[in-house]
Protein backbone atom coordinates (compact mmCIF):
# COMPACT_ATOMS: atom_id res chain seq x y z
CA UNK A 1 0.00 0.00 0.00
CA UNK A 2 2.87 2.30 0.83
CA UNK A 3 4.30 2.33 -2.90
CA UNK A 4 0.61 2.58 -4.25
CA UNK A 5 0.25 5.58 -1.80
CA UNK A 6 3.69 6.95 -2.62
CA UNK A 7 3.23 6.52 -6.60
CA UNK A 8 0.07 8.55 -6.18
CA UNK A 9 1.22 11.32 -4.01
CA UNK A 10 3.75 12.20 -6.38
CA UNK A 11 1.54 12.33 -9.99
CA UNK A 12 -0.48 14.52 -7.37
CA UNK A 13 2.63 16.93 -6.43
CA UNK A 14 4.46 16.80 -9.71
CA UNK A 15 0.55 18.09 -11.22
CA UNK A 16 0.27 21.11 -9.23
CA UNK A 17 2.14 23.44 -10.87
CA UNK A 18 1.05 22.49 -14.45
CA UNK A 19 -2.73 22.85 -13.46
CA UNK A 20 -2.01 26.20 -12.18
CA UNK A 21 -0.56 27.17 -14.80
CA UNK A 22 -3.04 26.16 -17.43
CA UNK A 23 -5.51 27.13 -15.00
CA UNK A 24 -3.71 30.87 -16.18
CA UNK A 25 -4.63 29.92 -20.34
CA UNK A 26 -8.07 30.41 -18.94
CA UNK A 27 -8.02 32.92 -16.38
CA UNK A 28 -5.31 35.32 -18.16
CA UNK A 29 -5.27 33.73 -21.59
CA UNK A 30 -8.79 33.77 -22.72
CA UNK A 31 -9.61 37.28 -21.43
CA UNK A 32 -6.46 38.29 -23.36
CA UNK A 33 -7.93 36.69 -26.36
CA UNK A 34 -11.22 38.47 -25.61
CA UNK A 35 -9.41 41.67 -25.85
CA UNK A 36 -6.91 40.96 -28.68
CA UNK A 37 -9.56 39.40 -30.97
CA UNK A 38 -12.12 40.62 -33.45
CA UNK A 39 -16.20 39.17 -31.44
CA UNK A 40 -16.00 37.28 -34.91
CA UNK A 41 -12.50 35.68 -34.22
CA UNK A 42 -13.48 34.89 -30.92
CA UNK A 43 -16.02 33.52 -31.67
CA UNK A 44 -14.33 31.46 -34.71
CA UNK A 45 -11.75 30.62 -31.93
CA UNK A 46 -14.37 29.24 -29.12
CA UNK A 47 -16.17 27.39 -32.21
CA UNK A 48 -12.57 25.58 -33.12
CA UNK A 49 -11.82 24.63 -29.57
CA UNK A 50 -15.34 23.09 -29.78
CA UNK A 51 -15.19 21.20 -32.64
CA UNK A 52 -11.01 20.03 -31.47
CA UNK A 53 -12.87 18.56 -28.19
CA UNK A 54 -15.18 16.87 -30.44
CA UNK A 55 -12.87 14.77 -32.46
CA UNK A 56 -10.80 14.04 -30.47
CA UNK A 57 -13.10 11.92 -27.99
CA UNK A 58 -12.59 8.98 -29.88
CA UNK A 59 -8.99 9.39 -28.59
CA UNK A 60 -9.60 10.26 -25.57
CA UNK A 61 -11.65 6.64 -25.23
CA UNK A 62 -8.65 5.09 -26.83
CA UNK A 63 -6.48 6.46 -23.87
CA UNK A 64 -8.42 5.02 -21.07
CA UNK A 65 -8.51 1.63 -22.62
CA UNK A 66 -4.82 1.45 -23.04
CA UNK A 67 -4.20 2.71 -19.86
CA UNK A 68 -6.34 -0.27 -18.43
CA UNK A 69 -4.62 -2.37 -21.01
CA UNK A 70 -1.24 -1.38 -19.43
CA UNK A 71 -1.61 -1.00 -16.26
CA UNK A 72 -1.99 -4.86 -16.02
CA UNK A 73 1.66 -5.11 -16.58
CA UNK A 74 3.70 -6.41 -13.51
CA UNK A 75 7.30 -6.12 -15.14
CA UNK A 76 9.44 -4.61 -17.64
CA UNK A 77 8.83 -7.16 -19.55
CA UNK A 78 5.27 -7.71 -19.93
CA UNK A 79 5.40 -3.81 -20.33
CA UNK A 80 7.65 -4.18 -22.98
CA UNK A 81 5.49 -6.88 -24.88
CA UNK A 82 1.91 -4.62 -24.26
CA UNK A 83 3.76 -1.63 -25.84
CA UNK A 84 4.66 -3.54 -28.91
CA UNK A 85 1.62 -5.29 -29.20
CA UNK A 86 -0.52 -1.66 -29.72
CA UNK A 87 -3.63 -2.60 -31.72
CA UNK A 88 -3.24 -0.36 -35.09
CA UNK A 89 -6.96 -1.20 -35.68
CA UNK A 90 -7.97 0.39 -32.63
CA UNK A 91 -6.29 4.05 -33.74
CA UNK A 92 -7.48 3.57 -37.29
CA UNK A 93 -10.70 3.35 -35.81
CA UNK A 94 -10.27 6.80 -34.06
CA UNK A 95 -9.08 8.47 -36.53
CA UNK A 96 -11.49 7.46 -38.85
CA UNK A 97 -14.02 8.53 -36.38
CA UNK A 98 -12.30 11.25 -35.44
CA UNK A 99 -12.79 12.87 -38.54
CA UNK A 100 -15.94 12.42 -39.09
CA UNK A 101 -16.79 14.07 -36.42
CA UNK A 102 -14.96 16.89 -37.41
CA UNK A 103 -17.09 16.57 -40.39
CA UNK A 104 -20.37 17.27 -38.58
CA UNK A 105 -19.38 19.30 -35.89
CA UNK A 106 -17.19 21.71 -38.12
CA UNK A 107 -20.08 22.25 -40.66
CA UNK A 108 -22.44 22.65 -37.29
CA UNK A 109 -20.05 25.28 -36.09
CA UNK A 110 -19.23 26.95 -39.33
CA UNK A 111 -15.38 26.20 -39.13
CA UNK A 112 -15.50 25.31 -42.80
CA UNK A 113 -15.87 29.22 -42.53
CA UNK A 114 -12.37 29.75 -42.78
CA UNK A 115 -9.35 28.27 -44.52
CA UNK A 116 -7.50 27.80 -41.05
CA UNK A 117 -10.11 24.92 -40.92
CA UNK A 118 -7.91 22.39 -42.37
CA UNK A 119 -4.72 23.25 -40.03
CA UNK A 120 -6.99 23.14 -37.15
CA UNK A 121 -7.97 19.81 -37.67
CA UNK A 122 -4.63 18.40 -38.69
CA UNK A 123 -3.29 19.52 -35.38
CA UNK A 124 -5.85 18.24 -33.93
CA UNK A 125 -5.73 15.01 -35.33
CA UNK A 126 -1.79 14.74 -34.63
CA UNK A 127 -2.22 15.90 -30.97
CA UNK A 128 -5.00 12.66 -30.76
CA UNK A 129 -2.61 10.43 -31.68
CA UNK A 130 0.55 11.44 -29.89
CA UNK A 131 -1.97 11.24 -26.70
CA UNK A 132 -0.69 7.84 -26.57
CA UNK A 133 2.26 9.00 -24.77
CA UNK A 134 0.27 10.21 -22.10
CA UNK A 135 -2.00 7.48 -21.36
CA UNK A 136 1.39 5.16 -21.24
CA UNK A 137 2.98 7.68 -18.57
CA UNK A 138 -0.23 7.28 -16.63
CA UNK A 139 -0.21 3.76 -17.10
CA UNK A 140 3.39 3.49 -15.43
CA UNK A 141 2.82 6.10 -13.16
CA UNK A 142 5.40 7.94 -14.43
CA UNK A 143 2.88 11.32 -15.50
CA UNK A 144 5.49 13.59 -13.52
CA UNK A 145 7.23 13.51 -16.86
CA UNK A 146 4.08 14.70 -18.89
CA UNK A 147 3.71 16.94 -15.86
CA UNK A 148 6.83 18.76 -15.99
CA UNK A 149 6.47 19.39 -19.89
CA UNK A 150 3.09 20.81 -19.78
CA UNK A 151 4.38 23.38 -16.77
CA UNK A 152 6.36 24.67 -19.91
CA UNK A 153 4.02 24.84 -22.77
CA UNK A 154 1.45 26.06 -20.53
CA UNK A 155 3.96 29.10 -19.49
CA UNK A 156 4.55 29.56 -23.12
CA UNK A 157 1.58 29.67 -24.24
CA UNK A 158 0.20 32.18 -21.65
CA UNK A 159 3.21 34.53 -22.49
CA UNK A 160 2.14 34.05 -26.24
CA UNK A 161 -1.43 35.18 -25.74
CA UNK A 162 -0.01 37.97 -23.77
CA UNK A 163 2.02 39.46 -26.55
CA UNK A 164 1.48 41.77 -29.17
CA UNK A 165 0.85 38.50 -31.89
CA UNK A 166 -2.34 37.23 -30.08
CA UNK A 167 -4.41 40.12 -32.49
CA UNK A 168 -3.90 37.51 -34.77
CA UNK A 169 -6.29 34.35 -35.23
CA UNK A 170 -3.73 32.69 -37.18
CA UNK A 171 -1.05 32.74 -34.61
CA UNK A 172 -3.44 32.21 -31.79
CA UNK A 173 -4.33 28.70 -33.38
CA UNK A 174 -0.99 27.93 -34.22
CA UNK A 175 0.20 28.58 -31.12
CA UNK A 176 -2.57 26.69 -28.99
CA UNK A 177 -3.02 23.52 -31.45
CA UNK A 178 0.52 23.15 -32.11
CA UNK A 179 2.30 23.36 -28.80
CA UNK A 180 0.27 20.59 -27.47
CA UNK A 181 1.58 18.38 -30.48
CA UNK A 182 5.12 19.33 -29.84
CA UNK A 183 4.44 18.35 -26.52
CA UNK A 184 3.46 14.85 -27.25
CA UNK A 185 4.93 14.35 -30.39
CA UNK A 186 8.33 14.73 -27.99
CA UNK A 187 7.38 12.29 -25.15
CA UNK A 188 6.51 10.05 -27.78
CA UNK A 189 9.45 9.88 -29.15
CA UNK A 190 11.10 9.22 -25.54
CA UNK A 191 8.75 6.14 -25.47
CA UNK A 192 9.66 4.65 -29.26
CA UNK A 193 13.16 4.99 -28.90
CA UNK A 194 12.84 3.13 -25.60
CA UNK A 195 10.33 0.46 -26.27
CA UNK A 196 9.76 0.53 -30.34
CA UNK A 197 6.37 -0.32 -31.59
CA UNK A 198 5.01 -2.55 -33.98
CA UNK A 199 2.03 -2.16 -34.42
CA UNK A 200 -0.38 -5.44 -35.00
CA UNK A 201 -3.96 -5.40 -36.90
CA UNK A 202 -6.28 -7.61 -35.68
CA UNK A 203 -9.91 -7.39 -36.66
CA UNK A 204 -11.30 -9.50 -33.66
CA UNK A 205 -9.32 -7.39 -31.23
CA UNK A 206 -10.65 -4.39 -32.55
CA UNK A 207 -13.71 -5.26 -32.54
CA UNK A 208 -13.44 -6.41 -29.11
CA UNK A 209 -12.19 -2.94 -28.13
CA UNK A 210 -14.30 -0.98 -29.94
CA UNK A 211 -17.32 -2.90 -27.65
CA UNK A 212 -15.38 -1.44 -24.46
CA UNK A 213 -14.73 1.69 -26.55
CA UNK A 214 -18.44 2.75 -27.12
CA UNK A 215 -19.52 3.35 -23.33
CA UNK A 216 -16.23 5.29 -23.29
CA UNK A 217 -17.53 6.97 -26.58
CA UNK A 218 -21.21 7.93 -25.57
CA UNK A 219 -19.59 9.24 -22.18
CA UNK A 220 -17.43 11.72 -23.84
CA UNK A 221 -19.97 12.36 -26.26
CA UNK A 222 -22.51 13.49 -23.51
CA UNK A 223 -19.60 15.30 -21.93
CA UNK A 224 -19.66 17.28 -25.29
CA UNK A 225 -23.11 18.00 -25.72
CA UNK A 226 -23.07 19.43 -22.18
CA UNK A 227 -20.49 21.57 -23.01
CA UNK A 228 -20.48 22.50 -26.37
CA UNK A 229 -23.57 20.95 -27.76
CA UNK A 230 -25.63 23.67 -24.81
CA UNK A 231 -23.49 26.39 -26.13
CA UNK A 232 -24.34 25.89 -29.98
CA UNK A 233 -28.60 25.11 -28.96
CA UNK A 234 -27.76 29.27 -27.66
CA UNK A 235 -25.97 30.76 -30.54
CA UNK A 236 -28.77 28.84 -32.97
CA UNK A 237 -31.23 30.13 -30.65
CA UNK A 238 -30.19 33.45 -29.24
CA UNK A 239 -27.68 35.08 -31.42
CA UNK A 240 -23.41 35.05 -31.61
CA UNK A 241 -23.36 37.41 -28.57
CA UNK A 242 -25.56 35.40 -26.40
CA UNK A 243 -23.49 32.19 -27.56
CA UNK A 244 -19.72 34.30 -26.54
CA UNK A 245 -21.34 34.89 -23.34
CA UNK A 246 -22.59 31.41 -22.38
CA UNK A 247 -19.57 29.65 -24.39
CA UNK A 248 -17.54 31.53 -22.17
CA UNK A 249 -18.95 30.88 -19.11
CA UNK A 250 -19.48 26.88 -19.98
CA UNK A 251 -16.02 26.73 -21.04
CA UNK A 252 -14.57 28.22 -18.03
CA UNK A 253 -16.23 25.64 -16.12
CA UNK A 254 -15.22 22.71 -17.70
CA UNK A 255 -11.65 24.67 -17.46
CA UNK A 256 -11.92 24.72 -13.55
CA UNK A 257 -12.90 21.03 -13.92
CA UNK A 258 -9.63 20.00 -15.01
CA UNK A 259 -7.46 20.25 -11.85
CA UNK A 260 -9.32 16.93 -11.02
CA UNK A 261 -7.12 14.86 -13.33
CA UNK A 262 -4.43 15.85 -10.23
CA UNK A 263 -6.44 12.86 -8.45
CA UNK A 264 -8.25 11.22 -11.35
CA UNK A 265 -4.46 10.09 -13.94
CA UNK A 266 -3.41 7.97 -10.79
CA UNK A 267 -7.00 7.04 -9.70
CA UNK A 268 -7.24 4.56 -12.07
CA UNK A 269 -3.68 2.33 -12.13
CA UNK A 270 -3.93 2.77 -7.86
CA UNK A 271 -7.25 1.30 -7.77
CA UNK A 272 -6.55 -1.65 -10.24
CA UNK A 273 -3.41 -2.65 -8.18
CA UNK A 274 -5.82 -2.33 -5.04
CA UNK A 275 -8.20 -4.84 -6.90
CA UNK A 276 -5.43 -7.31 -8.17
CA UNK A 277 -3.75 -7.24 -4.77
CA UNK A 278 -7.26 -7.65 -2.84
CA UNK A 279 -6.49 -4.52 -0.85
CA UNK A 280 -9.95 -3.93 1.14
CA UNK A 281 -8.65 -1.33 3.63
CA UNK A 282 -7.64 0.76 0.66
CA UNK A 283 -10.71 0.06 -0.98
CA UNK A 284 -12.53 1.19 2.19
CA UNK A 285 -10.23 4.04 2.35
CA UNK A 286 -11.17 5.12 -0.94
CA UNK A 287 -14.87 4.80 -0.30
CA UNK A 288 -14.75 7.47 2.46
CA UNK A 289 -13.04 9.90 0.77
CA UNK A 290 -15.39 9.99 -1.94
CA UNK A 291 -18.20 10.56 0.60
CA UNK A 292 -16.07 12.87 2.39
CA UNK A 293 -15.25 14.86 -0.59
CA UNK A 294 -18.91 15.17 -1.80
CA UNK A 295 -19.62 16.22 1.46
CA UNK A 296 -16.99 19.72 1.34
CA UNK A 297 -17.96 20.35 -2.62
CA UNK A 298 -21.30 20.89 -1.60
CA UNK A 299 -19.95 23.48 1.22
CA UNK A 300 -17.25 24.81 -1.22
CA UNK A 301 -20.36 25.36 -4.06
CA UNK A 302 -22.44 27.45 -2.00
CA UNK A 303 -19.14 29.75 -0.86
CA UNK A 304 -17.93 29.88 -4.77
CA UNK A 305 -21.52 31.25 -5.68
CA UNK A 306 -21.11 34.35 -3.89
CA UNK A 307 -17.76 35.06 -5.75
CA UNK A 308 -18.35 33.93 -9.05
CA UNK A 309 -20.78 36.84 -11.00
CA UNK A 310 -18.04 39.50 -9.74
CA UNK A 311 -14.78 37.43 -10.88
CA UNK A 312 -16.45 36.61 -14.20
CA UNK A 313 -17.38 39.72 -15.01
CA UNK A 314 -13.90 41.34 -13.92
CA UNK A 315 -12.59 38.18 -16.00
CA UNK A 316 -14.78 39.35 -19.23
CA UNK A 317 -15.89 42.73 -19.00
CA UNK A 318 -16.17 42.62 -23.00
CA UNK A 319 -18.15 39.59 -23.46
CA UNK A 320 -19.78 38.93 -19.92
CA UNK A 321 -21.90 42.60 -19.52
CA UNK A 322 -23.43 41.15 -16.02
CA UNK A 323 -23.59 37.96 -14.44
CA UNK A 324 -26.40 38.47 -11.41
CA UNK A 325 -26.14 36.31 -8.26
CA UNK A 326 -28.87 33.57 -8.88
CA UNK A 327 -26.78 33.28 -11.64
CA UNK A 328 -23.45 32.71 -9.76
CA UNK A 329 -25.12 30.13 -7.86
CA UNK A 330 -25.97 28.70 -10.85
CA UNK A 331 -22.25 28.56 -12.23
CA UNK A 332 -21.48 27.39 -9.07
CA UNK A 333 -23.94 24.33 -8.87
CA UNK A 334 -23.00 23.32 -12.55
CA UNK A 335 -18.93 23.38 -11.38
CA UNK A 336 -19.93 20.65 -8.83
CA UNK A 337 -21.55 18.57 -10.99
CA UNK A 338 -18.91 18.59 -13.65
CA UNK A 339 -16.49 17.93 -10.64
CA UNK A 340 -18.18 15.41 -9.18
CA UNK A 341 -18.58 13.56 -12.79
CA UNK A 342 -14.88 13.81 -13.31
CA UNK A 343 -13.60 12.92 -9.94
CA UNK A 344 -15.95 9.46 -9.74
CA UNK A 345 -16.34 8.80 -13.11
CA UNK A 346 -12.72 7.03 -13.51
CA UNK A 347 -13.96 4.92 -10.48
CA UNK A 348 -17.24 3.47 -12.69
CA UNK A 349 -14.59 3.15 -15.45
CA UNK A 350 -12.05 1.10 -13.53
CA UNK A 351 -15.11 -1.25 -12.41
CA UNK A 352 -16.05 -1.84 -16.28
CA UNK A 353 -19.37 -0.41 -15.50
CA UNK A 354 -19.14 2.82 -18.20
CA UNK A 355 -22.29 1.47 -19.86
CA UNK A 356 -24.49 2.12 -16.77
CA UNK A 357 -22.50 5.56 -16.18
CA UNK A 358 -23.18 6.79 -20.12
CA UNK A 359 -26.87 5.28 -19.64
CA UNK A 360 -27.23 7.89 -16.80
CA UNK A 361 -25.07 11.02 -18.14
CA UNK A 362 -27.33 11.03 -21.22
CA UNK A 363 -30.77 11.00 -19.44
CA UNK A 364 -29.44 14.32 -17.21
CA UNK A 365 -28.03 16.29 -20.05
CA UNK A 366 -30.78 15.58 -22.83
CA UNK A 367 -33.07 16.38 -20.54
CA UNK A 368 -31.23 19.78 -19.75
CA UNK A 369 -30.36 20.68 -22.92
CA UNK A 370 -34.40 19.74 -24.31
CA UNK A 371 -35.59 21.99 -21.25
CA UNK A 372 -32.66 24.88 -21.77
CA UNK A 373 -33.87 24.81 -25.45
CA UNK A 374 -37.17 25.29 -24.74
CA UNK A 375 -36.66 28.52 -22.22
CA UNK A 376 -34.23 29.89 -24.86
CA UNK A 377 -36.81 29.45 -28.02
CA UNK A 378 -39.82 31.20 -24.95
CA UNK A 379 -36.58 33.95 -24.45
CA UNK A 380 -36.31 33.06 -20.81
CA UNK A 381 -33.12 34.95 -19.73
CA UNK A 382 -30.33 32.37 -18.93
CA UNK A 383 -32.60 29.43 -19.42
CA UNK A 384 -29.95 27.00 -20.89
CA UNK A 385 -27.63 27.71 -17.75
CA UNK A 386 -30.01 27.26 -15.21
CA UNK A 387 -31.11 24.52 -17.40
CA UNK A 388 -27.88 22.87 -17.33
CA UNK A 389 -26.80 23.51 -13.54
CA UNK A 390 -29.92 21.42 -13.02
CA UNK A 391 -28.59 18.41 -15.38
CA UNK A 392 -24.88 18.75 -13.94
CA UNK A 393 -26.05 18.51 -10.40
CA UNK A 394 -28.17 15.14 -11.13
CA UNK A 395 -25.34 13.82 -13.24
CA UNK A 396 -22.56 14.26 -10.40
CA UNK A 397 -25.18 12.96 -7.99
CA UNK A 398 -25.67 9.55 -9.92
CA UNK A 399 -22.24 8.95 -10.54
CA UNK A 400 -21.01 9.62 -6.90
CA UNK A 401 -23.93 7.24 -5.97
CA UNK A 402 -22.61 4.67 -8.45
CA UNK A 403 -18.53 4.92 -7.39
CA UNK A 404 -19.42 4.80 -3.71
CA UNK A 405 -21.32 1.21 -4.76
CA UNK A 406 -18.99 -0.10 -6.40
CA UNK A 407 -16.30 0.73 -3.73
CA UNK A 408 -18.10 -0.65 -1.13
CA UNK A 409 -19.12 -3.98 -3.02
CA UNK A 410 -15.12 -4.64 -3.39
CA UNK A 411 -14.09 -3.98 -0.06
CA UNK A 412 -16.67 -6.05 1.57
């Protein structure tokens, strides 16, 4: 327990400093942009970022699975072996269906609007398939090293959107698509020269992994719609301006989300040692600090509430005119529910029960996204937010249920 412990301290120390920092891109870098930019480029820019996150879910569901895959290795050996044996089906797969996303969500989105269309989803493409460095690092527990070279591309990139060049949308997409693939283009690298790869085809193995895939798939597909899908249903609906302003705010929350992958990258690989080595006190262990940590978010929201219409305003004074206080409680209940979906979501995951999670996610958010439609089409003022604070809150309710469940039937 004392190496799984230490192992999971330090992805948790080594991550600090990165998530602050790319917590800046957001807080300091997208106000910048707000500034810098043209509404229309802005606009153009939130609209790529959407349709990036889009395509490159199949990825993303391509990660987890390998880092399940090879985690299950014991020694250098067998680590060895499960590197070489990468299924080439399996990222065919994702590519193919990572462009067709990019197909329907760029011609939703009007990316096709622009030549820097085609560079935007090359990088984004590249950056999906590199990925695989990351999910091996995560696999190893070795993610300080991903850590410590996103603490410098995040620095860089804030001091980019800072400068004098961020007036221009063709710099501000090279610079935020292409440092990411330089990133893990790089660790990549590290990996092949270590352990090369030769990549096998098998059609039943795909297909095998493309039936653990889907769950994976729908999840991060729902995770989309929340996100982006809301925003779109408002700039149909409502008009570009409304859409900056609630794009802005939905992004910044799923922004604020991320400092969970500090406990979520080593979640996964700690609890499937805990399960191969029949570790119930750890199990236990783990099952009271989810309860535990519900229990402070729920303080934490109401506190963060009372903050959040004057920081986001201050933030975006631009795009964000007023944010009242119903509203910031609003914000505030939606950032819990997207927390407590990413903090216990990797625990459903681990557990093979995904299907029953993406059953669950989509009921919430179709629901909030058919009743924040409606309020926007009757002109209710912030309907889709309210709409969606309601959805996040019963989404992060059912999956903390679910983790807690699961946790408890494996430590009994």
């Amino acid at each position: 327990m004392s190496s799984r412990n230490r192992l999971f301290m330090r992805s948790v120390l080594f991550g600090i400093l990165p998530k602050a920092t790319g917590s800046l891109t957001v807080l300091v870098g997208l106000p910048a942009l707000g500034r810098a930019l043209s509404l229309p480029d802005y606009a153009w820019f939130l609209a790529a970022m959407s349709v990036t996150s889009f395509m490159t879910m199949p990825f993303s569901a391509v990660g987890t699975l390998e880092i399940r895959r090879l985690a299950t290795a014991s020694t250098r050996g067998e680590l060895t072996a499960a590197v070489a044996g990468v299924s080439l089906g399996l990222f065919v797969a994702a590519a193919a269906l990572g462009l067709a996303a990019a197909a329907v969500a760029g011609a939703a989105f009007g990316l096709f609007d622009r030549s820097l269309a085609a560079l935007v989803i090359l990088l984004a493409m590249l950056q999906g398939i590199s990925s695989w460095s990351d999910a091996y690092h995560v696999a190893t527990r070795t993610d300080y090293v991903v850590s410590l070279s996103q603490l410098v591309i995040n620095l860089v990139l804030v001091g980019l959107f800072l400068s004098p060049l961020a007036s221009s949308l063709s710099f501000v997409i090279v610079a935020y698509f292409a440092l990411p693939v330089l990133n893990y283009g790089w660790l990549l690298f590290r990996i092949l020269r270590r352990d090369p790869v030769v990549p096998t085809f098998s059609w039943a193995e795909t297909q095998a992994a493309l039936v653990h895939g889907a769950p994976l798939l729908l999840s991060g597909g729902i995770d989309y719609l929340k996100v982006f899908g809301s925003a779109a249903l408002v700039g149909a609906i409502s008009g570009e301006v409304e859409y900056a302003a609630y794009a802005t705010i939905v992004l910044l929350v799923a922004r604020f989300t991320n400092p969970m992958s500090l406990i979520t990258r080593p979640l996964m690989p700690a609890l499937l040692d805990a399960v191969a080595r029949s570790d119930a006190a750890w199990l236990i262990n783990a099952r009271s600090a989810v309860l535990l940590t519900v229990g402070i978010s729920v303080v934490l929201t109401a506190v963060v509430g009372f903050f959040l219409p004057m920081v986001f305003v201050l933030l975006f004074p631009g795009v964000l005119q007023s944010v009242s206080e119903i509203e910031g409680y609003a914000i505030a209940a939606m950032l819990w529910g997207f927390v407590a979906s990413a903090l216990f979501g990797p625990v459903v995951v681990t557990f093979r029960r995904q299907g029953i999670l993406a059953v669950w996610s989509a009921i919430w958010v179709v629901a909030g996204l058919v009743a924040g439609g409606i309020g926007e089409l009757a002109s209710i003022h912030g309907a889709m937010l309210f709409a969606m604070a309601l959805a996040s809150i019963g989404a992060g309710a059912t999956v903390s249920f679910i983790a807690q469940a699961l946790l408890k039937a494996h430590s009994a």
